[in-house]
C-alpha atoms as a PDB file:
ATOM      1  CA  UNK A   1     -40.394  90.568  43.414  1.00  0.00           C
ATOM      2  CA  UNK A   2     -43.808  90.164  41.540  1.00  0.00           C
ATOM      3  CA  UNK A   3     -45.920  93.277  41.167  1.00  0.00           C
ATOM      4  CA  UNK A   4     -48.301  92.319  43.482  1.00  0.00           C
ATOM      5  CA  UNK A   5     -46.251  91.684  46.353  1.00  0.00           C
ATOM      6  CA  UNK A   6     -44.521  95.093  45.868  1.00  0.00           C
ATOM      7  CA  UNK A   7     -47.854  96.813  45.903  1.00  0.00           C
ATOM      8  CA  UNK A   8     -49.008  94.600  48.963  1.00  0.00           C
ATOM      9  CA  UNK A   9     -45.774  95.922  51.153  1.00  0.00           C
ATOM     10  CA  UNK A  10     -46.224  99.263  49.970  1.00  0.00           C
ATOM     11  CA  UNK A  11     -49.668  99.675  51.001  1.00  0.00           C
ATOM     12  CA  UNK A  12     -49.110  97.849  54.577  1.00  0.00           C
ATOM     13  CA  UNK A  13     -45.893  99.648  55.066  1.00  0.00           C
ATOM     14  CA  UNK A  14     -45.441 101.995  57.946  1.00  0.00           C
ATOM     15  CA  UNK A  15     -46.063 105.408  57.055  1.00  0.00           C
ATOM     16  CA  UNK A  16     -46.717 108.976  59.025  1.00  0.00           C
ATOM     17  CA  UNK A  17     -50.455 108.576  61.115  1.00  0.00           C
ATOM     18  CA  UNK A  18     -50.507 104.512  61.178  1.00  0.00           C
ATOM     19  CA  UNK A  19     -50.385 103.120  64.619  1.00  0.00           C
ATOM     20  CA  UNK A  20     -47.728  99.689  65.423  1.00  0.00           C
ATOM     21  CA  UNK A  21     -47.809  97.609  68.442  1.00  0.00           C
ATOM     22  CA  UNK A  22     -44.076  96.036  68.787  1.00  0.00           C
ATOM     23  CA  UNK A  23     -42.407  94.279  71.074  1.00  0.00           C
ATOM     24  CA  UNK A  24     -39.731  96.119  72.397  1.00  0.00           C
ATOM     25  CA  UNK A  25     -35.853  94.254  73.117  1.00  0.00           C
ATOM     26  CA  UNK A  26     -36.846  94.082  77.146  1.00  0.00           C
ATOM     27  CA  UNK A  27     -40.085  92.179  75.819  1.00  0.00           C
ATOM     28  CA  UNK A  28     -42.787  95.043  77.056  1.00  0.00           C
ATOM     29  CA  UNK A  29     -45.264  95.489  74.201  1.00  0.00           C
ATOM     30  CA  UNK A  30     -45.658  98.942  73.411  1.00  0.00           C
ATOM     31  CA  UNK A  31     -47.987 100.981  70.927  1.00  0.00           C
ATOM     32  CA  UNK A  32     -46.878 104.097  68.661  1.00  0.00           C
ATOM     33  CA  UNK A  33     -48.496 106.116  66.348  1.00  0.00           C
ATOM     34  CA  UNK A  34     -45.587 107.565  63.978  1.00  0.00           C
ATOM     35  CA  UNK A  35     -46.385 111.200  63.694  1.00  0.00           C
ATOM     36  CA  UNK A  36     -44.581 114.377  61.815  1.00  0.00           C
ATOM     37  CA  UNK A  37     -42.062 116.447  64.286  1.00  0.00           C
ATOM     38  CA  UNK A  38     -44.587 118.876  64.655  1.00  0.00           C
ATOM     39  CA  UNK A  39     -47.559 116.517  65.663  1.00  0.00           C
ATOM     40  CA  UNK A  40     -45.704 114.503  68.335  1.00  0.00           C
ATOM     41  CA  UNK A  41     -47.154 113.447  71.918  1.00  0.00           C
ATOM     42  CA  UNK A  42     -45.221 110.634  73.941  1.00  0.00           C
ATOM     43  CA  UNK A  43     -48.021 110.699  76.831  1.00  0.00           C
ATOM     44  CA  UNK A  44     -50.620 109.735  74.057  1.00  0.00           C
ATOM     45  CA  UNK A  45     -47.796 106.866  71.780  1.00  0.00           C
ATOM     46  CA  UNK A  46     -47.279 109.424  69.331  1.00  0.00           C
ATOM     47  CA  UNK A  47     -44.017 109.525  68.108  1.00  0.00           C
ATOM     48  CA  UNK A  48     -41.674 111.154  65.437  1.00  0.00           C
ATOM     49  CA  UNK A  49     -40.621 109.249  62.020  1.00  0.00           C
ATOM     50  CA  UNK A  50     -37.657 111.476  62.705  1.00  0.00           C
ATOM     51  CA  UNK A  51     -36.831 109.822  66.504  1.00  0.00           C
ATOM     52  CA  UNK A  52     -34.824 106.540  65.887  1.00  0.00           C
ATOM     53  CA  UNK A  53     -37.853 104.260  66.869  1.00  0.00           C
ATOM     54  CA  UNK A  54     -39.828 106.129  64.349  1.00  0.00           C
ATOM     55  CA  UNK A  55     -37.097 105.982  61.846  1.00  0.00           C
ATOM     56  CA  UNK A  56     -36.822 102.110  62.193  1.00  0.00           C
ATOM     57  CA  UNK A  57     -40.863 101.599  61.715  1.00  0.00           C
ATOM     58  CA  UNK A  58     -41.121 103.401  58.839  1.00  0.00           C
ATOM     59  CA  UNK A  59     -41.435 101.231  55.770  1.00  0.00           C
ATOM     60  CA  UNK A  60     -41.935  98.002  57.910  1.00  0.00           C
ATOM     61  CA  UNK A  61     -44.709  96.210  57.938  1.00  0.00           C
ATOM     62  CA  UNK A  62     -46.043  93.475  60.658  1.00  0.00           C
ATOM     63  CA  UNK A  63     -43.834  90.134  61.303  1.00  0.00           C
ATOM     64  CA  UNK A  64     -40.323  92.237  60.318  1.00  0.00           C
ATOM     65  CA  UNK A  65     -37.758  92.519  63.012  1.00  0.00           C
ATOM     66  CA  UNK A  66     -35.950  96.529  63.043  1.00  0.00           C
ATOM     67  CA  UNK A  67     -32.974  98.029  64.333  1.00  0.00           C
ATOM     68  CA  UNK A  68     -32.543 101.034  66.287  1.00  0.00           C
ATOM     69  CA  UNK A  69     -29.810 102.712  67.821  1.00  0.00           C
ATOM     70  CA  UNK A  70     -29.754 104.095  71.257  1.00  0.00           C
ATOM     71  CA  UNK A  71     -26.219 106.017  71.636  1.00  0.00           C
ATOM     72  CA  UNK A  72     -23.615 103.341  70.304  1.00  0.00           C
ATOM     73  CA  UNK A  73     -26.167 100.471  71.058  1.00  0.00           C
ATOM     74  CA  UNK A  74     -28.445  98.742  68.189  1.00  0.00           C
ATOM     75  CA  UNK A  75     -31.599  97.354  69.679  1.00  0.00           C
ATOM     76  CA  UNK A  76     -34.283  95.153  67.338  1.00  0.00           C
ATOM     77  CA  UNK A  77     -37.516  95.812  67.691  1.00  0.00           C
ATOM     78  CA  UNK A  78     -40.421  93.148  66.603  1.00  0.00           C
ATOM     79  CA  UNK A  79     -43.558  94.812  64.496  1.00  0.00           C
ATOM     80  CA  UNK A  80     -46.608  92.300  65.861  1.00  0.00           C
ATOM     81  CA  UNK A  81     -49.471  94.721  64.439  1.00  0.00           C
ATOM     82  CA  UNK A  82     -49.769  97.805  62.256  1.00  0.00           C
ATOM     83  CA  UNK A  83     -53.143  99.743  61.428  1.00  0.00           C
ATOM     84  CA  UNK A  84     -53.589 101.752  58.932  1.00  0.00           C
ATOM     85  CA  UNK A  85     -54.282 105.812  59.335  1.00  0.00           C
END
């Protein structure tokens, strides 16, 4: 991978305080904010890069397809948007 590119997916990545809209496996679109343990809110999206939805956003950016598991279940998630904190 060229320099560039790596520094591109790095800086879009998603990281603790950016927000993702993603289309979830039963097709509802749904927005999160990924937020530290401490900072989380589900009522208001925000959820923790520790919870398994949060640990499958983080490092992705928009357009990648991520897996999450719920009990013994994997589940894929599609990233459509990601904003920057």
């Amino acid at each position: 991978m060229n320099q560039t590119l790596a520094h591109n997916i790095q800086n879009n990545s998603i990281a603790i305080g950016d927000w993702a809209q993603v289309k979830m496996p039963d097709g509802s679109i749904r927005e999160f904010t990924l937020a530290s343990p401490q900072e989380i809110n589900p009522s208001q999206g925000k959820i923790s890069n520790e919870s398994p939805i949060g640990k499958a956003l983080w490092g992705h950016v928009a357009g990648d397809i991520c897996q999450y598991r719920v009990g013994p279940n994997s589940r894929e998630l599609l990233i459509l948007q990601v904003k920057k904190a």
